[in-house]
PDB file of N, CA and C in Angstrom:
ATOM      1  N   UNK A   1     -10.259 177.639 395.565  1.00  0.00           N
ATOM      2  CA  UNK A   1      -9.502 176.963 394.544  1.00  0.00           C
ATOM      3  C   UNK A   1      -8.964 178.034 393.610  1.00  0.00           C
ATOM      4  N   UNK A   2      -7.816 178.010 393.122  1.00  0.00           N
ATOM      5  CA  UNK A   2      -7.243 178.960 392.712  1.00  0.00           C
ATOM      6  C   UNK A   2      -7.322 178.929 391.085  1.00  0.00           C
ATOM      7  N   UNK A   3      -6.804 177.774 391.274  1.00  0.00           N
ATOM      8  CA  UNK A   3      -7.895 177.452 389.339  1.00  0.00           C
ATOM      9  C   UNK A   3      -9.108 176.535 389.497  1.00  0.00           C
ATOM     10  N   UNK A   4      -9.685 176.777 388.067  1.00  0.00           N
ATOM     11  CA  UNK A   4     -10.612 175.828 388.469  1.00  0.00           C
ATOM     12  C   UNK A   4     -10.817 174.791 387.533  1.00  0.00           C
ATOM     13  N   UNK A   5     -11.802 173.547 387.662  1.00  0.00           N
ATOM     14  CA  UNK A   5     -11.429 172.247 387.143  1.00  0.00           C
ATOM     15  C   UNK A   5     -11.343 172.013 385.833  1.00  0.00           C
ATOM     16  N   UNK A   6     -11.552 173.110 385.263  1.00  0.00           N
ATOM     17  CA  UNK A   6     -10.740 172.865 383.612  1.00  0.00           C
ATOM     18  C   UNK A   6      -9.519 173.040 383.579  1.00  0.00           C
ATOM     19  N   UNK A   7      -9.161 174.401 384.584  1.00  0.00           N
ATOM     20  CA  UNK A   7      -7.232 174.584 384.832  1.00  0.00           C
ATOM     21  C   UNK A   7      -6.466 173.701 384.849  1.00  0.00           C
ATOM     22  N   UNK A   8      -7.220 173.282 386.300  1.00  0.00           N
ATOM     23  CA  UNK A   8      -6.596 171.578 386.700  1.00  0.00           C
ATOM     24  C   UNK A   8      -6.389 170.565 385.432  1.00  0.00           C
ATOM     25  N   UNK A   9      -7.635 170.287 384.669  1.00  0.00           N
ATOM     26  CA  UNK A   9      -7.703 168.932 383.672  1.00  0.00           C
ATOM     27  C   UNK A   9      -6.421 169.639 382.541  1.00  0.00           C
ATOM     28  N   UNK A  10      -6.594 170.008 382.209  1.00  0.00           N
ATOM     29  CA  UNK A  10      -5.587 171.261 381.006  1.00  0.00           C
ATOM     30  C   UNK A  10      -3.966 170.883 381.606  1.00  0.00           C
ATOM     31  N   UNK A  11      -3.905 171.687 382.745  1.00  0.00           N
ATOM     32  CA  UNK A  11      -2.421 171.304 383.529  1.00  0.00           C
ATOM     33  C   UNK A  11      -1.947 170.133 384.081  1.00  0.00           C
ATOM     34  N   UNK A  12      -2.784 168.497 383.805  1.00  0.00           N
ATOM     35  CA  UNK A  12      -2.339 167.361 384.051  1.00  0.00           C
ATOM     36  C   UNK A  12      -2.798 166.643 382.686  1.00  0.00           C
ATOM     37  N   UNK A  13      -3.114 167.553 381.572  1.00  0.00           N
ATOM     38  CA  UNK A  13      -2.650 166.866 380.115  1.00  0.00           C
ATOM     39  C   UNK A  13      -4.145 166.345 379.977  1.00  0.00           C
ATOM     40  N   UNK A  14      -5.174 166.150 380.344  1.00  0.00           N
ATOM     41  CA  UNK A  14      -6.427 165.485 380.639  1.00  0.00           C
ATOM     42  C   UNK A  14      -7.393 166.394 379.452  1.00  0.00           C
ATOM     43  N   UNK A  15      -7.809 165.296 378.430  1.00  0.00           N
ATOM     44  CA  UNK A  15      -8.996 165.998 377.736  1.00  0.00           C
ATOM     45  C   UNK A  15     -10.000 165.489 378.391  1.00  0.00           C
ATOM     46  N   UNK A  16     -11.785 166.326 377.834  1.00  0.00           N
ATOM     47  CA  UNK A  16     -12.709 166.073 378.563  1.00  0.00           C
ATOM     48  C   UNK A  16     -13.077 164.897 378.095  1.00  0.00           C
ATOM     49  N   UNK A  17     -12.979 164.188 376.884  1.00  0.00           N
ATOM     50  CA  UNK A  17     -12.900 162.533 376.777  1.00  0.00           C
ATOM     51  C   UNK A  17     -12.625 161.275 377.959  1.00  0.00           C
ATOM     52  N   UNK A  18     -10.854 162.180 378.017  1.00  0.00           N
ATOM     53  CA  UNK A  18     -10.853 161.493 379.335  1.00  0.00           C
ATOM     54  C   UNK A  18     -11.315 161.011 380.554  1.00  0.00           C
ATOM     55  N   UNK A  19     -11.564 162.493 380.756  1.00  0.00           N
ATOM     56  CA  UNK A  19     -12.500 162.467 382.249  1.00  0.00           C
ATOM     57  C   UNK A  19     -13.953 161.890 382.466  1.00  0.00           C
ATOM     58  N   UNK A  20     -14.410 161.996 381.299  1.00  0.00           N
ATOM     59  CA  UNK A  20     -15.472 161.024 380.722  1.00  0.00           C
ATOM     60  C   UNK A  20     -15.535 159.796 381.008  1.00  0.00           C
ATOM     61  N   UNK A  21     -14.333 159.043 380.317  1.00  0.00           N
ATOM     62  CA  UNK A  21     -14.312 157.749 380.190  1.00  0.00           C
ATOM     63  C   UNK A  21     -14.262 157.418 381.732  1.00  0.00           C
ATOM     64  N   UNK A  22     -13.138 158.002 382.322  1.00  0.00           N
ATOM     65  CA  UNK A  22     -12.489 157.573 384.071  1.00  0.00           C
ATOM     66  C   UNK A  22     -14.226 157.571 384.963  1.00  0.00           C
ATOM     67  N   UNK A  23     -14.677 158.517 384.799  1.00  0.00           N
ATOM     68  CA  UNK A  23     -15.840 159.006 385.511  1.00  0.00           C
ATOM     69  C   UNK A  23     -16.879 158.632 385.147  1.00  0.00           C
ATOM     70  N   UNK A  24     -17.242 157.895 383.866  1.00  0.00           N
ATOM     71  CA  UNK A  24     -18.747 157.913 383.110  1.00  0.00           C
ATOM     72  C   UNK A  24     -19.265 159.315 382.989  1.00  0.00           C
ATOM     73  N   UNK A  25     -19.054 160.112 383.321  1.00  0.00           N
ATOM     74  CA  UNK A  25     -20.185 161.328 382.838  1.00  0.00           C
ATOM     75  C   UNK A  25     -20.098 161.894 381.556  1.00  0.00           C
ATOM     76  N   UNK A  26     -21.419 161.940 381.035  1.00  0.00           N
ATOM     77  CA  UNK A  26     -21.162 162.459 379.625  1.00  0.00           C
ATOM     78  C   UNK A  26     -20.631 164.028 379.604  1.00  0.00           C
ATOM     79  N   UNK A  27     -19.723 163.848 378.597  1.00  0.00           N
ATOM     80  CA  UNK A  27     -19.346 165.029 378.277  1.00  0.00           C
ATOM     81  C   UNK A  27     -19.692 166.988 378.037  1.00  0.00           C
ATOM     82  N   UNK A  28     -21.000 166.446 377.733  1.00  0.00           N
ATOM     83  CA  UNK A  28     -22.018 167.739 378.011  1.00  0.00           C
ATOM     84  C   UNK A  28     -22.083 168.273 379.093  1.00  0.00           C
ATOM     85  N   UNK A  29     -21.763 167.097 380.363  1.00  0.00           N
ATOM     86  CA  UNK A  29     -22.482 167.846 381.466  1.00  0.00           C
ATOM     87  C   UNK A  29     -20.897 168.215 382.207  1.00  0.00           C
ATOM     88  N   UNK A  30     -19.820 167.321 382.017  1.00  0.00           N
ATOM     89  CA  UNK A  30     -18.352 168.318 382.245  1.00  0.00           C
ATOM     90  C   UNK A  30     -18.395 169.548 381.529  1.00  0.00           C
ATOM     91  N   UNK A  31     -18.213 169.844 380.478  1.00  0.00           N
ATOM     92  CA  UNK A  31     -18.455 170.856 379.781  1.00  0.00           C
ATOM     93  C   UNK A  31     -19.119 172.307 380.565  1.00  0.00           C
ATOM     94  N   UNK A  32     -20.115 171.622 380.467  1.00  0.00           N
ATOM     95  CA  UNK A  32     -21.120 172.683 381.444  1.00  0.00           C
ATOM     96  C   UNK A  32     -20.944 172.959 382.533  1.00  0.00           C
ATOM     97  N   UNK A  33     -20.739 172.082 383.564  1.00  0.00           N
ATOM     98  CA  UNK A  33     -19.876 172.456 385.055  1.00  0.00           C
ATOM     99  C   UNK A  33     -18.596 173.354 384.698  1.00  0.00           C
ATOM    100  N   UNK A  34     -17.532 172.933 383.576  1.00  0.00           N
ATOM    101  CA  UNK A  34     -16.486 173.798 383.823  1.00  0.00           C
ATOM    102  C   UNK A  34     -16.264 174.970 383.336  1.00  0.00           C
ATOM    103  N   UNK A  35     -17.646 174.954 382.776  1.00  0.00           N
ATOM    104  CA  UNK A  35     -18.465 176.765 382.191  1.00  0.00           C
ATOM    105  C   UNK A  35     -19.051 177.203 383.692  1.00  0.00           C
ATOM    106  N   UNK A  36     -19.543 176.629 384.141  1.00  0.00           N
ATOM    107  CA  UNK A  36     -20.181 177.180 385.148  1.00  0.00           C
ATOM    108  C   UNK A  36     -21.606 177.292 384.610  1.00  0.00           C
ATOM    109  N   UNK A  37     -22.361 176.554 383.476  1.00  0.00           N
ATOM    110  CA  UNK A  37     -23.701 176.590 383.390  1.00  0.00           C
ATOM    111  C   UNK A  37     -24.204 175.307 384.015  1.00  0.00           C
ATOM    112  N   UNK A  38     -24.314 175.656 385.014  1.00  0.00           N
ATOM    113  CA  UNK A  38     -25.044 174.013 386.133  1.00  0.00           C
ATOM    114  C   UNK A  38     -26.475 174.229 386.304  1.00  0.00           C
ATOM    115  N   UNK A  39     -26.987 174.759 385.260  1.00  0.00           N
ATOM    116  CA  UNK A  39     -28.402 174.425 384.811  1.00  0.00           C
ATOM    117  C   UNK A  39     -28.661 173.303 383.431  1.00  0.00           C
ATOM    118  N   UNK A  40     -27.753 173.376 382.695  1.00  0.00           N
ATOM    119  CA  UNK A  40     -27.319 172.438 382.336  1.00  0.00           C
ATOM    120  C   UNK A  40     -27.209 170.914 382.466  1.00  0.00           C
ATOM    121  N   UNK A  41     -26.931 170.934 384.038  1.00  0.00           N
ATOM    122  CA  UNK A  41     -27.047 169.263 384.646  1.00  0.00           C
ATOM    123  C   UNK A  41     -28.166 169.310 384.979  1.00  0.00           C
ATOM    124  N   UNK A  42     -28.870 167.796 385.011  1.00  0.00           N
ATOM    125  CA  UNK A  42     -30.515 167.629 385.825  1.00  0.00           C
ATOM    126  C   UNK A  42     -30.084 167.460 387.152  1.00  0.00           C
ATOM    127  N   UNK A  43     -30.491 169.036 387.836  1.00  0.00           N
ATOM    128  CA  UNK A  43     -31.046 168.200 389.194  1.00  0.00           C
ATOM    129  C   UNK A  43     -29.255 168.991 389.902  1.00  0.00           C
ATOM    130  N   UNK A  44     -29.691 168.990 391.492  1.00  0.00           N
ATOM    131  CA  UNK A  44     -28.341 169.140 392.287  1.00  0.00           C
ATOM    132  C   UNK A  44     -28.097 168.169 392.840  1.00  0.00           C
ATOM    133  N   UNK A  45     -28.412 166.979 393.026  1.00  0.00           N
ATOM    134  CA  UNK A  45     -27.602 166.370 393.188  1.00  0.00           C
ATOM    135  C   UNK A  45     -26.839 165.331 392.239  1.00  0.00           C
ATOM    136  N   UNK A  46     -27.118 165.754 390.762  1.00  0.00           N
ATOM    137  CA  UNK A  46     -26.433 165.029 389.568  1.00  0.00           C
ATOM    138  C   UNK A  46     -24.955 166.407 389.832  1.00  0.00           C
ATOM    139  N   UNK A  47     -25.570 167.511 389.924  1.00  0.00           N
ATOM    140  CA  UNK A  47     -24.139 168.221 389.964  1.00  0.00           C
ATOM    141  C   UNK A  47     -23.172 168.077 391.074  1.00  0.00           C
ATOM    142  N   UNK A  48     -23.673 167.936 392.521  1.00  0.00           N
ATOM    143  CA  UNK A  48     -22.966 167.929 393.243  1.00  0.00           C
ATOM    144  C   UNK A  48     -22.181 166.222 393.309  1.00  0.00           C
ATOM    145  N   UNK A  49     -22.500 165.180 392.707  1.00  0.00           N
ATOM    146  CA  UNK A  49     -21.993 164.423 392.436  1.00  0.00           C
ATOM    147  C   UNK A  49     -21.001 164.116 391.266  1.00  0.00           C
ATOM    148  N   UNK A  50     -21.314 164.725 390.136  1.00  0.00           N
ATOM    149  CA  UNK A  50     -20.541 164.820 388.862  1.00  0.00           C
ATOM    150  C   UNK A  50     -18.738 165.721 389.245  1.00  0.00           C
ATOM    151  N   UNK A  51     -19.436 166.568 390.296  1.00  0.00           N
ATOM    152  CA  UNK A  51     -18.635 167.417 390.478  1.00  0.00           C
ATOM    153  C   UNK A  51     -17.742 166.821 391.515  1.00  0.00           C
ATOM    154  N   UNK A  52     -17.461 165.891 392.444  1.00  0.00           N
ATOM    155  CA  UNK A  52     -17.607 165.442 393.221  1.00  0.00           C
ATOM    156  C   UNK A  52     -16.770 164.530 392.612  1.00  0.00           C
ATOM    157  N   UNK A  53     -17.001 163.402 391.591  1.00  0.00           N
ATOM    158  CA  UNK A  53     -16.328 162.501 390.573  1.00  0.00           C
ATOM    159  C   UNK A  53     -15.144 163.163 389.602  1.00  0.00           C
ATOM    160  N   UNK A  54     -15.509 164.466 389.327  1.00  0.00           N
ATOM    161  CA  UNK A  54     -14.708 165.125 388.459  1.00  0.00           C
ATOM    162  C   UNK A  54     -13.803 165.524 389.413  1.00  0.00           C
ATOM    163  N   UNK A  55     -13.533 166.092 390.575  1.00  0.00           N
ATOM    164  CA  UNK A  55     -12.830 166.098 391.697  1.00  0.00           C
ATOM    165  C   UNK A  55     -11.768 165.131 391.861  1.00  0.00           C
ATOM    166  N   UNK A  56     -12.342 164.087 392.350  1.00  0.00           N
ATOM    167  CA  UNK A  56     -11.931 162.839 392.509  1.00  0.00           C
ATOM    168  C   UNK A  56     -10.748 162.468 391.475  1.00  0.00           C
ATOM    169  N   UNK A  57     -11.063 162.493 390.498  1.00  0.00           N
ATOM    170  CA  UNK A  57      -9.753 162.237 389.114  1.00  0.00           C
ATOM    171  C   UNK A  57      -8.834 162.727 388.925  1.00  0.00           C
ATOM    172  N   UNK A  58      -9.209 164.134 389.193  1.00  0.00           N
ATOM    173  CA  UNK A  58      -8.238 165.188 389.150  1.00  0.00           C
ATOM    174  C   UNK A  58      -7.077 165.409 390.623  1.00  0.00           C
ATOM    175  N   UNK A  59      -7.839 164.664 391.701  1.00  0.00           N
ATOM    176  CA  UNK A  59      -7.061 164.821 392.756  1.00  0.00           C
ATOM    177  C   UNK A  59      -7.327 166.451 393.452  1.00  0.00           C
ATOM    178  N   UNK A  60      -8.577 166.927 393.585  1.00  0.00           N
ATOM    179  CA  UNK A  60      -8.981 168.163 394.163  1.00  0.00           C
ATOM    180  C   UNK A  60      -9.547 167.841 395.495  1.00  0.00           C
ATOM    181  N   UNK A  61      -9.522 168.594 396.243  1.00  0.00           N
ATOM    182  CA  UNK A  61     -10.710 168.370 397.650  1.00  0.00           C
ATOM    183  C   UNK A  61     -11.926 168.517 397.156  1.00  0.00           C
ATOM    184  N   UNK A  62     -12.935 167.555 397.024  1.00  0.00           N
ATOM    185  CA  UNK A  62     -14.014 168.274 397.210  1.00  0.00           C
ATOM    186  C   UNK A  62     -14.814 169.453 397.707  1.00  0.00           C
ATOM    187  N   UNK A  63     -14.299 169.464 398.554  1.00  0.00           N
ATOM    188  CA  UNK A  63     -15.220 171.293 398.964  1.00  0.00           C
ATOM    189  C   UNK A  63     -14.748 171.718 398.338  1.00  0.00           C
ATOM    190  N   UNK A  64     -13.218 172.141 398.073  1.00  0.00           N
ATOM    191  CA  UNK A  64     -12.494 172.594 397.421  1.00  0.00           C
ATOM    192  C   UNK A  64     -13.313 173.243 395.687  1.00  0.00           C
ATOM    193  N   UNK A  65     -13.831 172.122 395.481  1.00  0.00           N
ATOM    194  CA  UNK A  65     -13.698 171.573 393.509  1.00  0.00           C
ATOM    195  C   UNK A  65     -15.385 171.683 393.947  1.00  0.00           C
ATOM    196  N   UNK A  66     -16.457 172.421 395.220  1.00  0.00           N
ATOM    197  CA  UNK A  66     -17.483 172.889 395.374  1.00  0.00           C
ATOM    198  C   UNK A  66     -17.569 174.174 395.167  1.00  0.00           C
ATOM    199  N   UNK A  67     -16.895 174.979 395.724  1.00  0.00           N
ATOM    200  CA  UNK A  67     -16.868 176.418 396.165  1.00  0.00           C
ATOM    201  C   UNK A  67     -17.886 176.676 394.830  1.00  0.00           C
ATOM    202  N   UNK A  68     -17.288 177.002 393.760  1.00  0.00           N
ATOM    203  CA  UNK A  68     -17.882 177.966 392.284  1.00  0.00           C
ATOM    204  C   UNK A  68     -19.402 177.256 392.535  1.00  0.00           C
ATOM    205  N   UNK A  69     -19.879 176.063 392.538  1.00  0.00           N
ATOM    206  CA  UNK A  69     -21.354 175.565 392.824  1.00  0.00           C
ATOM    207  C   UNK A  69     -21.895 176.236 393.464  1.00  0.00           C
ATOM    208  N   UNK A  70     -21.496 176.386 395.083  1.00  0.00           N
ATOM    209  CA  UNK A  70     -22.315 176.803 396.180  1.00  0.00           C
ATOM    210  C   UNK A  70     -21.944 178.235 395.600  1.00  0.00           C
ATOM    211  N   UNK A  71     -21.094 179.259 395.262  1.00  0.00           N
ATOM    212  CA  UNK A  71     -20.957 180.386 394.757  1.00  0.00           C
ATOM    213  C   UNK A  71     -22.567 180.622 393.850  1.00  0.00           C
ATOM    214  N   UNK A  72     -22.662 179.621 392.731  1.00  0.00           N
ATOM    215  CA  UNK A  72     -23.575 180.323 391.462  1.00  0.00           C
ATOM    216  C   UNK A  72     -25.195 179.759 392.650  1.00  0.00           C
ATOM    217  N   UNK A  73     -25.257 178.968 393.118  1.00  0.00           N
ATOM    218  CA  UNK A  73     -26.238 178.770 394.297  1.00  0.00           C
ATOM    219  C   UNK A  73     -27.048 179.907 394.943  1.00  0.00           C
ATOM    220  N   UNK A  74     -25.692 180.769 395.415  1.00  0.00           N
ATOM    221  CA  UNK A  74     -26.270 181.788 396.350  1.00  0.00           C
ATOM    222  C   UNK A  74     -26.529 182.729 395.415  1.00  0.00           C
ATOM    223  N   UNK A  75     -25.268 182.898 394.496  1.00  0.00           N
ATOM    224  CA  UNK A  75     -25.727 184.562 393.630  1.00  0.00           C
ATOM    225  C   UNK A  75     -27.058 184.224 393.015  1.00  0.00           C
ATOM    226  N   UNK A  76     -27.860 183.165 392.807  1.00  0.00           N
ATOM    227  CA  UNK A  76     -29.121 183.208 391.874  1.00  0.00           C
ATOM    228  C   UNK A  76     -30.354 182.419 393.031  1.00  0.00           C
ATOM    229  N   UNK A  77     -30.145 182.906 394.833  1.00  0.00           N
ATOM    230  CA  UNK A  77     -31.268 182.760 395.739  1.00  0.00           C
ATOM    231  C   UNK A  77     -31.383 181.812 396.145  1.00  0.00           C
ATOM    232  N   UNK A  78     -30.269 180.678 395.776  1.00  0.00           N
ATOM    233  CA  UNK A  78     -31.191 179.160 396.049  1.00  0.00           C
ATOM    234  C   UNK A  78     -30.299 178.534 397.170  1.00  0.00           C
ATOM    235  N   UNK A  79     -30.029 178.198 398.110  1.00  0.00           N
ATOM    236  CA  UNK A  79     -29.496 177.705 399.075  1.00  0.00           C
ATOM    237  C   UNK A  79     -29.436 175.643 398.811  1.00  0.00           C
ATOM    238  N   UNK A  80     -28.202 174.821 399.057  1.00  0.00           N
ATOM    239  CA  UNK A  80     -27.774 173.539 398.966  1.00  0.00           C
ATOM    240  C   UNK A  80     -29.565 172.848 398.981  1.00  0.00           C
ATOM    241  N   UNK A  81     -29.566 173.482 400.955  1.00  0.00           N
ATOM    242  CA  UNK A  81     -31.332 172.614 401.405  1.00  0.00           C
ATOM    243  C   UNK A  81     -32.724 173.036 400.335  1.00  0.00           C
ATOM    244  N   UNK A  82     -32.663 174.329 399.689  1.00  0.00           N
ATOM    245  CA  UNK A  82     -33.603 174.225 398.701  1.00  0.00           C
ATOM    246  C   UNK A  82     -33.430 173.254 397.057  1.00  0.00           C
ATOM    247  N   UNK A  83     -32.447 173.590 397.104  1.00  0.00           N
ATOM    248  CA  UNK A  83     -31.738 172.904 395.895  1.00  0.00           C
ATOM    249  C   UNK A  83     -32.309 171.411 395.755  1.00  0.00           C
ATOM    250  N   UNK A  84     -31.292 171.095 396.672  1.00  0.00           N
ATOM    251  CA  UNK A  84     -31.841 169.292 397.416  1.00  0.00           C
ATOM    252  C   UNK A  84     -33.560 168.897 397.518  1.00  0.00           C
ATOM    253  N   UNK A  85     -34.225 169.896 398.233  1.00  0.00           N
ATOM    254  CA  UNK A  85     -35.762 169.955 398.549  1.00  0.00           C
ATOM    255  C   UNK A  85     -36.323 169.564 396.560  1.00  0.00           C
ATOM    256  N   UNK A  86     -35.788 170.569 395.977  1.00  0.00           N
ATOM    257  CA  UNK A  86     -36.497 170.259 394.540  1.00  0.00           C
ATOM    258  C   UNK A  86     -35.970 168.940 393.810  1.00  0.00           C
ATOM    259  N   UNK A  87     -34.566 168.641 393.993  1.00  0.00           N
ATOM    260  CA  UNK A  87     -34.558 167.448 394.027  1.00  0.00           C
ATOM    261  C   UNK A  87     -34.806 166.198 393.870  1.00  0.00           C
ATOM    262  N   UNK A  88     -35.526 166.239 395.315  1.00  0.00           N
ATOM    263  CA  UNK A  88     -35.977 165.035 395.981  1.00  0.00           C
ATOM    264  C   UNK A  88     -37.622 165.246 395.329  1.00  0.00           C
ATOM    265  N   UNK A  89     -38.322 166.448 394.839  1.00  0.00           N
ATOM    266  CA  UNK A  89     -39.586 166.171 394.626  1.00  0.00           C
ATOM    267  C   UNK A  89     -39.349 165.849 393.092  1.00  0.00           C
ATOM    268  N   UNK A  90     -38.441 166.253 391.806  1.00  0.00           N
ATOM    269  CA  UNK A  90     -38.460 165.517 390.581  1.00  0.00           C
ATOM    270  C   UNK A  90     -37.925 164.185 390.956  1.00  0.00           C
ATOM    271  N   UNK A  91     -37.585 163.580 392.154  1.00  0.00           N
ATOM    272  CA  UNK A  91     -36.747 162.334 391.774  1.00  0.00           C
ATOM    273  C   UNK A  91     -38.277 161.425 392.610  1.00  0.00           C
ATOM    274  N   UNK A  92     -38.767 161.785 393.412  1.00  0.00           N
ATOM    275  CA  UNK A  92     -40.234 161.077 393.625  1.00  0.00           C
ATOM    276  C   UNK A  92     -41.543 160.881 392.405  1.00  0.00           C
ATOM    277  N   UNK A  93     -41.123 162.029 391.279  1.00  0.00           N
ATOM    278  CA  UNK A  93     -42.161 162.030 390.721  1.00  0.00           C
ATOM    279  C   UNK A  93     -42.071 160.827 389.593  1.00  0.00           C
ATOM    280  N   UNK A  94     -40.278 160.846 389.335  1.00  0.00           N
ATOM    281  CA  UNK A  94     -39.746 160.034 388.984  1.00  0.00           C
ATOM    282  C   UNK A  94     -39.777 158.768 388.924  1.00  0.00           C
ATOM    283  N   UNK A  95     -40.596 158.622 390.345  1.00  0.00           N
ATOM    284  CA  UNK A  95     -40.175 157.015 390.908  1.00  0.00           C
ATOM    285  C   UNK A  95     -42.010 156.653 390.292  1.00  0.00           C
ATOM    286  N   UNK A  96     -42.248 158.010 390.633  1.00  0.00           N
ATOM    287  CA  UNK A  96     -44.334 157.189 390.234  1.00  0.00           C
ATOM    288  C   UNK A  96     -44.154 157.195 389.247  1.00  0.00           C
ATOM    289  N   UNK A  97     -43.700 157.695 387.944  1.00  0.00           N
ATOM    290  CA  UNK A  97     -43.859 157.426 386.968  1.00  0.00           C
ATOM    291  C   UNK A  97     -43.150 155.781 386.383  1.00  0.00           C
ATOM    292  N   UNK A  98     -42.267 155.413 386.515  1.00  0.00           N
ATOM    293  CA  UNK A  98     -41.668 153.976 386.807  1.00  0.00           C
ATOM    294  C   UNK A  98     -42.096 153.095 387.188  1.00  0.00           C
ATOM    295  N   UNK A  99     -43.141 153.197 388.287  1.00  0.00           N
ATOM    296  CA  UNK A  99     -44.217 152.553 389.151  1.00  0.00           C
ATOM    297  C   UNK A  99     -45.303 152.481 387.569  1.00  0.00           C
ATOM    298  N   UNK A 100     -45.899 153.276 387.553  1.00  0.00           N
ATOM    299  CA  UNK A 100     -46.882 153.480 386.904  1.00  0.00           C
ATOM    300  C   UNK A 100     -46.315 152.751 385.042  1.00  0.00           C
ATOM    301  N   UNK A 101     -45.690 153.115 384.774  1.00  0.00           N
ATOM    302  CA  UNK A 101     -45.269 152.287 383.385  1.00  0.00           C
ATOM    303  C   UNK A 101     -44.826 150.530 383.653  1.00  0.00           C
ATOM    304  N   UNK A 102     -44.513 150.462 384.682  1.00  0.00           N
ATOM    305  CA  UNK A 102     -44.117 149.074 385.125  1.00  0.00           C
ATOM    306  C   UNK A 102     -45.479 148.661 385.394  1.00  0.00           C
ATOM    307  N   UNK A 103     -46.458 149.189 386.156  1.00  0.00           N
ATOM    308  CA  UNK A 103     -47.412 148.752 386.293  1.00  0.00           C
ATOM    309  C   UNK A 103     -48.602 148.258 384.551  1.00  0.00           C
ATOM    310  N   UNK A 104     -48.238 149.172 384.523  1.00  0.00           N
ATOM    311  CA  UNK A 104     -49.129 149.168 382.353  1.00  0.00           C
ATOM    312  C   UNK A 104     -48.176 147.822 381.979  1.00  0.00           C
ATOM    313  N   UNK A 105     -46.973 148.013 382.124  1.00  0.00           N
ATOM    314  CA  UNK A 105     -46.370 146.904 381.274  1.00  0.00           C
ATOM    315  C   UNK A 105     -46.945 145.372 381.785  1.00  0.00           C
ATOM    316  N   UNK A 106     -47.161 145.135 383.009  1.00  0.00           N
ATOM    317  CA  UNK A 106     -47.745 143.834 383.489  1.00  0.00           C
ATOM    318  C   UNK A 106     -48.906 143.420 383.078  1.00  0.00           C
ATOM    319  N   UNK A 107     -49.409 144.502 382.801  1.00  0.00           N
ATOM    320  CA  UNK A 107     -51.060 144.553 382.568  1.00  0.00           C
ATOM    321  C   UNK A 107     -51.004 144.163 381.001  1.00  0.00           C
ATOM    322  N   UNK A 108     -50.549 144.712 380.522  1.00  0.00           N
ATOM    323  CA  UNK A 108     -49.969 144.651 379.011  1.00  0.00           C
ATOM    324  C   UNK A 108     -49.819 143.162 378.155  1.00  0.00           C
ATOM    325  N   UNK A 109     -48.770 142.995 379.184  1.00  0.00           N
ATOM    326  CA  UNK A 109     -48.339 141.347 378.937  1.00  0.00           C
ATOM    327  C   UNK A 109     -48.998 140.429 379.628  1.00  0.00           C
ATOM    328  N   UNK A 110     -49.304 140.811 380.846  1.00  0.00           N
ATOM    329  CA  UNK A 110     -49.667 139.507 381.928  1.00  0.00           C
ATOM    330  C   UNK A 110     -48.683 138.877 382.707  1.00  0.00           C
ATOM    331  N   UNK A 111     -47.437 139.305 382.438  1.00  0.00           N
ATOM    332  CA  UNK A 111     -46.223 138.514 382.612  1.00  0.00           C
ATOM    333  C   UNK A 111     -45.284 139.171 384.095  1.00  0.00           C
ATOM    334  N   UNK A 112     -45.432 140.082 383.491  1.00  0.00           N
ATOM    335  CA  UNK A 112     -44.694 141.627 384.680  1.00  0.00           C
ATOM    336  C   UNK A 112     -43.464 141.628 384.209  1.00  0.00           C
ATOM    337  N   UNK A 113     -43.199 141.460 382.380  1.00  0.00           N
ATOM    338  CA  UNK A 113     -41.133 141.209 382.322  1.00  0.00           C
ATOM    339  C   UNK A 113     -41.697 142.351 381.307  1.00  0.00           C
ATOM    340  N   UNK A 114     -40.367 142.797 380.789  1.00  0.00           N
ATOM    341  CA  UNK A 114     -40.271 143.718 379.933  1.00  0.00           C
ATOM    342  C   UNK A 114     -41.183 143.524 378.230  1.00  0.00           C
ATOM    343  N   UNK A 115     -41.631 144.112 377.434  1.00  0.00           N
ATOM    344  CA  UNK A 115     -42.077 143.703 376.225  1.00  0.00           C
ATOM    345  C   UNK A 115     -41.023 143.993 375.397  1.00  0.00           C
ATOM    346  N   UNK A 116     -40.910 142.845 375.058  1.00  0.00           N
ATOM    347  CA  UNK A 116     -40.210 142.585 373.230  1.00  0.00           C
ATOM    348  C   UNK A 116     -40.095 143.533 372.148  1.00  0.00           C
TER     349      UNK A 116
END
């Protein structure tokens, strides 16, 4: 990609408000992708999706509107399948914890609905 997705948003008149609103993603985490701090976003696959959506608006290829990702990926050791691997273990730990507060909340109430 020859520019990259701030070039793009800039050269079709697009503030990051915009792209916000079109996309839902909060603004922090455009910001940060079009810095290139994608430590910033939780998680790779919030980036490779954000990025992916931010693509999408702008009318980029995806791989395309990837490259700089998989670029800061490799220069700092971490390969897509490790990336993904860590992932998938905060988004499991994720899920027990949800389990586990849903579970207190039933117990709580007796009811199993949300508390008041």
């Amino acid at each position: 990609m020859e520019k990259g997705l701030r070039e793009h948003r800039i050269s079709v008149g697009l503030e990051i408000g915009d792209i916000s609103r079109k996309t839902g993603i909060a603004p922090r985490y455009l910001n940060a992708i079009e810095k290139g701090d994608f430590a910033a976003v939780p998680g790779d696959i919030y980036v490779r999706g954000y990025i992916k959506e931010y693509a999408k608006c702008l009318s980029i290829p995806f791989p395309e509107a990837l490259r700089e990702y998989e670029t800061y990926l490799h220069s700092n050791g971490r390969d897509g399948k490790k990336a993904a691997a860590e992932t998938a273990k905060t988004s499991n730990f994720m899920l027990k914890l949800e389990r586990l507060f849903h579970h207190r909340e039933e117990s709580e109430t007796g009811q199993g609905q949300p508390c008041r």
